[in-house]
C-alpha atoms as a PDB file:
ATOM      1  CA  UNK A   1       5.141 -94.638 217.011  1.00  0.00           C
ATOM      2  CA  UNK A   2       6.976 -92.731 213.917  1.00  0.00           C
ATOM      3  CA  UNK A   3       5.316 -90.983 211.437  1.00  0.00           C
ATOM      4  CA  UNK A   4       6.539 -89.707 207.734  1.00  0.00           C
ATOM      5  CA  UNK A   5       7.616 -86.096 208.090  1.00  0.00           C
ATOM      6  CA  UNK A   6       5.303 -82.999 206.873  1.00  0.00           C
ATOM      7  CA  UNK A   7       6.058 -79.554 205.692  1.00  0.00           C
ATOM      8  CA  UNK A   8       3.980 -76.501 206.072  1.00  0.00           C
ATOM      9  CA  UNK A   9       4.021 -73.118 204.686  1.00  0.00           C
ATOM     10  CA  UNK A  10       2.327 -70.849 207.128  1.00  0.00           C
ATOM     11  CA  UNK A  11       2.630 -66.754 206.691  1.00  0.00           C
ATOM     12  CA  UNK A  12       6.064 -67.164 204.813  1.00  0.00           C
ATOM     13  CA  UNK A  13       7.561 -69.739 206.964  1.00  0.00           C
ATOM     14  CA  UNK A  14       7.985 -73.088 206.012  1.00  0.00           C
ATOM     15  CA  UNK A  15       8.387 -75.529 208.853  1.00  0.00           C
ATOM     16  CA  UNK A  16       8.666 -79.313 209.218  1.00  0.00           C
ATOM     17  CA  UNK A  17       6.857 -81.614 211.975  1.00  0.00           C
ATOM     18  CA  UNK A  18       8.888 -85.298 212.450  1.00  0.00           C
ATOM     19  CA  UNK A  19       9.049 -87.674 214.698  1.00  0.00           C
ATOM     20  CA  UNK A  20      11.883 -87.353 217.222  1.00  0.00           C
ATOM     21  CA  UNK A  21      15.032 -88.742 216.785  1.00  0.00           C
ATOM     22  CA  UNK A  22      17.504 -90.009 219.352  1.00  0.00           C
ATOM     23  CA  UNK A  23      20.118 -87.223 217.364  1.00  0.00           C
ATOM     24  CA  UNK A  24      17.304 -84.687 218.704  1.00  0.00           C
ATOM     25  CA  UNK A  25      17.695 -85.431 222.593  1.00  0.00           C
ATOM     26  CA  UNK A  26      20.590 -82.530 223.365  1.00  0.00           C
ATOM     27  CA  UNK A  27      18.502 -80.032 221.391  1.00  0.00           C
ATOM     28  CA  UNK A  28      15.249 -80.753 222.983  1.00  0.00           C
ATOM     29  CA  UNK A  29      17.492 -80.769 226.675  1.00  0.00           C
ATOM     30  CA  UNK A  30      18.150 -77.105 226.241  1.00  0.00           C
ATOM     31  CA  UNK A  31      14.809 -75.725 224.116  1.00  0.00           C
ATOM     32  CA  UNK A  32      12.789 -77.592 227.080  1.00  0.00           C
ATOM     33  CA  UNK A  33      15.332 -75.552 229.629  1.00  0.00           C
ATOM     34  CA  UNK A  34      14.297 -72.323 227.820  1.00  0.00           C
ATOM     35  CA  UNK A  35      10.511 -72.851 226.998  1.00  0.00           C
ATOM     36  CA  UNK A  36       9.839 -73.445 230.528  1.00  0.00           C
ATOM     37  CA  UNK A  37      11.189 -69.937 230.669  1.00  0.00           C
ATOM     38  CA  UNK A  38       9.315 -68.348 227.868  1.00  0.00           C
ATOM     39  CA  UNK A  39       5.524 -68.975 229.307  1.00  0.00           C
ATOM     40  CA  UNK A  40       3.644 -69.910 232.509  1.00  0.00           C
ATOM     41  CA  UNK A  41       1.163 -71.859 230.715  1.00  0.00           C
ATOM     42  CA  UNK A  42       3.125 -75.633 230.973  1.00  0.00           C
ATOM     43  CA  UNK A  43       3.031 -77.466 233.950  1.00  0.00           C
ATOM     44  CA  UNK A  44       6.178 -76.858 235.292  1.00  0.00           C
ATOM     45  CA  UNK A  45       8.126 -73.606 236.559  1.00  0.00           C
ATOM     46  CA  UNK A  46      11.094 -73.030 234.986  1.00  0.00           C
ATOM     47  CA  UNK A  47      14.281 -75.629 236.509  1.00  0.00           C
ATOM     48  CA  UNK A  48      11.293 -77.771 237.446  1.00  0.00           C
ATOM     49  CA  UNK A  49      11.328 -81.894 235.924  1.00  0.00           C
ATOM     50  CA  UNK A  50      14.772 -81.617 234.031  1.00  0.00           C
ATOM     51  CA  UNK A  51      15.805 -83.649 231.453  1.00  0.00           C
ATOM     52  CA  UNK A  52      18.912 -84.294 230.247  1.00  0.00           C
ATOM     53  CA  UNK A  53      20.378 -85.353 226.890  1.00  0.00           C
ATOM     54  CA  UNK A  54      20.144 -89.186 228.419  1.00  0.00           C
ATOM     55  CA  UNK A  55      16.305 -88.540 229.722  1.00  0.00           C
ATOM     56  CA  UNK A  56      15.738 -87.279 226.062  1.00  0.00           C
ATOM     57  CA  UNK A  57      17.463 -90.831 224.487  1.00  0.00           C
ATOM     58  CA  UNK A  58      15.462 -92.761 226.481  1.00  0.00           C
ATOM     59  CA  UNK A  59      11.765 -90.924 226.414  1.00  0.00           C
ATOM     60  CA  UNK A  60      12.528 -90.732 222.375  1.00  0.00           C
ATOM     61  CA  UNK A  61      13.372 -94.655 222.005  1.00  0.00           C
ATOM     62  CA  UNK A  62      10.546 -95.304 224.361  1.00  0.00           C
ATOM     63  CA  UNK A  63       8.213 -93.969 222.112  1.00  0.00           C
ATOM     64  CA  UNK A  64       9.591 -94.820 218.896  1.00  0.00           C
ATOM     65  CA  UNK A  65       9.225 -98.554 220.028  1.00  0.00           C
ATOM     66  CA  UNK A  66       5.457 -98.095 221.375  1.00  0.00           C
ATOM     67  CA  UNK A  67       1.846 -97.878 219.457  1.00  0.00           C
ATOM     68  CA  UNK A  68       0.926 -96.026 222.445  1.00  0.00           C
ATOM     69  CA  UNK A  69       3.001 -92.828 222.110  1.00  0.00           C
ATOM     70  CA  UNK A  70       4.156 -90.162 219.542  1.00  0.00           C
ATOM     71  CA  UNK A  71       7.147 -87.837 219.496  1.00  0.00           C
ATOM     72  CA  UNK A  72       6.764 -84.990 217.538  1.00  0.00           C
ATOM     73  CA  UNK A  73       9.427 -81.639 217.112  1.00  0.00           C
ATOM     74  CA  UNK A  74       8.800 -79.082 214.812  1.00  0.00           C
ATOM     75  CA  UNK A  75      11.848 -77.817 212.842  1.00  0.00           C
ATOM     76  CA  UNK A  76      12.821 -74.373 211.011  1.00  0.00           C
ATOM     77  CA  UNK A  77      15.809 -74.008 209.139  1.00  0.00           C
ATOM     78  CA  UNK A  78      17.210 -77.057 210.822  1.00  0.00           C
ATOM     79  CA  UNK A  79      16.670 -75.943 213.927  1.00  0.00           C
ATOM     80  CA  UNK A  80      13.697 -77.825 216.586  1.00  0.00           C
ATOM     81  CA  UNK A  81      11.496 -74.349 217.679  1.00  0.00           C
ATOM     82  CA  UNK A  82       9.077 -76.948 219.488  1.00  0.00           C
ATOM     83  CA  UNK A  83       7.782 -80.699 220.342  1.00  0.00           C
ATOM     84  CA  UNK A  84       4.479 -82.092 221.144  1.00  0.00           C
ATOM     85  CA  UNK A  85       4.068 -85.288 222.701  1.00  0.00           C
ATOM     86  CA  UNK A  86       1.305 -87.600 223.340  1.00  0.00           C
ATOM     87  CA  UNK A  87       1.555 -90.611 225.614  1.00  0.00           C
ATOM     88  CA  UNK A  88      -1.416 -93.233 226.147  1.00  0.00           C
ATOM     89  CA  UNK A  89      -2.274 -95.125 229.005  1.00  0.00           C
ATOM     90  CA  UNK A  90      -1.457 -98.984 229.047  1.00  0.00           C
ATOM     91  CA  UNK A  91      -4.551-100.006 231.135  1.00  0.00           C
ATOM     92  CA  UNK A  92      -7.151-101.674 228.935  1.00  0.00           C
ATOM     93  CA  UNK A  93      -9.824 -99.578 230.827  1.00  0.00           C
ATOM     94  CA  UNK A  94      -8.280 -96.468 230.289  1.00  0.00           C
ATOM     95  CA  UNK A  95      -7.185 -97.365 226.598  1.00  0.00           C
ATOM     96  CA  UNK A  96      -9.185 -94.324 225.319  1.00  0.00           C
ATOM     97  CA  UNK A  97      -7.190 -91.645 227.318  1.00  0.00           C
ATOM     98  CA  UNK A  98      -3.960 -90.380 226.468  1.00  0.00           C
ATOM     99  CA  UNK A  99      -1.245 -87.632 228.164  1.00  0.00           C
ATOM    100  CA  UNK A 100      -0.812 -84.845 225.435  1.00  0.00           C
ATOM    101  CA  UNK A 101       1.202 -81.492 225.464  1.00  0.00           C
ATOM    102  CA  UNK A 102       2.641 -79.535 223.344  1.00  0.00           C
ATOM    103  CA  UNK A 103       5.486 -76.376 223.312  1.00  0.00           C
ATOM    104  CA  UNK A 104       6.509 -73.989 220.740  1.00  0.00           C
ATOM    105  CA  UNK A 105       9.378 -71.551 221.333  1.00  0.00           C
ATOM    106  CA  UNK A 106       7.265 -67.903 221.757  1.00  0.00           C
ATOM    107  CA  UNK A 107       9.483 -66.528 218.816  1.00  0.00           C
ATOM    108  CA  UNK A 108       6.928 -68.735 216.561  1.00  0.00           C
ATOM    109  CA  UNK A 109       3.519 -68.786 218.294  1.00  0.00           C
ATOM    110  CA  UNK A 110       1.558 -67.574 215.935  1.00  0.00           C
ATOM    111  CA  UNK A 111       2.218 -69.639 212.622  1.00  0.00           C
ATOM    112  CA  UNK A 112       0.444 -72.543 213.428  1.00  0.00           C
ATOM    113  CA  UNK A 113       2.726 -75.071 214.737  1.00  0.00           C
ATOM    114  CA  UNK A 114       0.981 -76.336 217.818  1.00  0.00           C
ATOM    115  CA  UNK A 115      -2.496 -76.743 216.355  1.00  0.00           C
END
């Protein structure tokens, strides 16, 4: 799923939320490598589940293509400072439930971004 991009204005920062583009993977490789670092609150230790600039192509094309998933990064001054993502389940039973998380570098937690 893509949605039309948004921009907020939050304490004197203005940032934009998009949906992911393939250009996006290498970024997202190496702010994933250093979020992991920033904060013990994801599921994974830093070094743990990671994905590469490929991994990124094919997660973002994945969900661009599907009604069941959204890829989301939020940028500041061109640069991605976080991504949500939410994934739902393809099982007509469990239609209802859906795989969300979401990651903002700690140099903007605070301003909103992840809500």
């Amino acid at each position: 799923m893509v949605i039309n991009q948004q921009i907020y204005h939050v304490k004197g920062l203005q940032y934009i939320i998009r949906s992911a583009d393939i250009s996006d993977a290498e970024e997202l490789s190496h702010l994933r490598v250093q979020l992991d670092g920033e904060t013990e609150n994801l599921d994974r230790e830093s070094g743990e589940g990671y994905m590469n600039k490929g991994d990124f192509e094919e997660l973002i094309s994945r969900d661009a293509e599907s009604k069941r998933n959204l890829f989301l990064v939020a940028v500041v001054h061109n640069e991605i400072v976080g991504f949500s993502r939410c994934e739902g389940n393809g099982l007509k039973r469990f239609a209802h439930k859906v795989e969300f998380g979401v990651c903002v570098a700690k140099e903007y937690w605070g301003y909103g971004i992840g809500k």
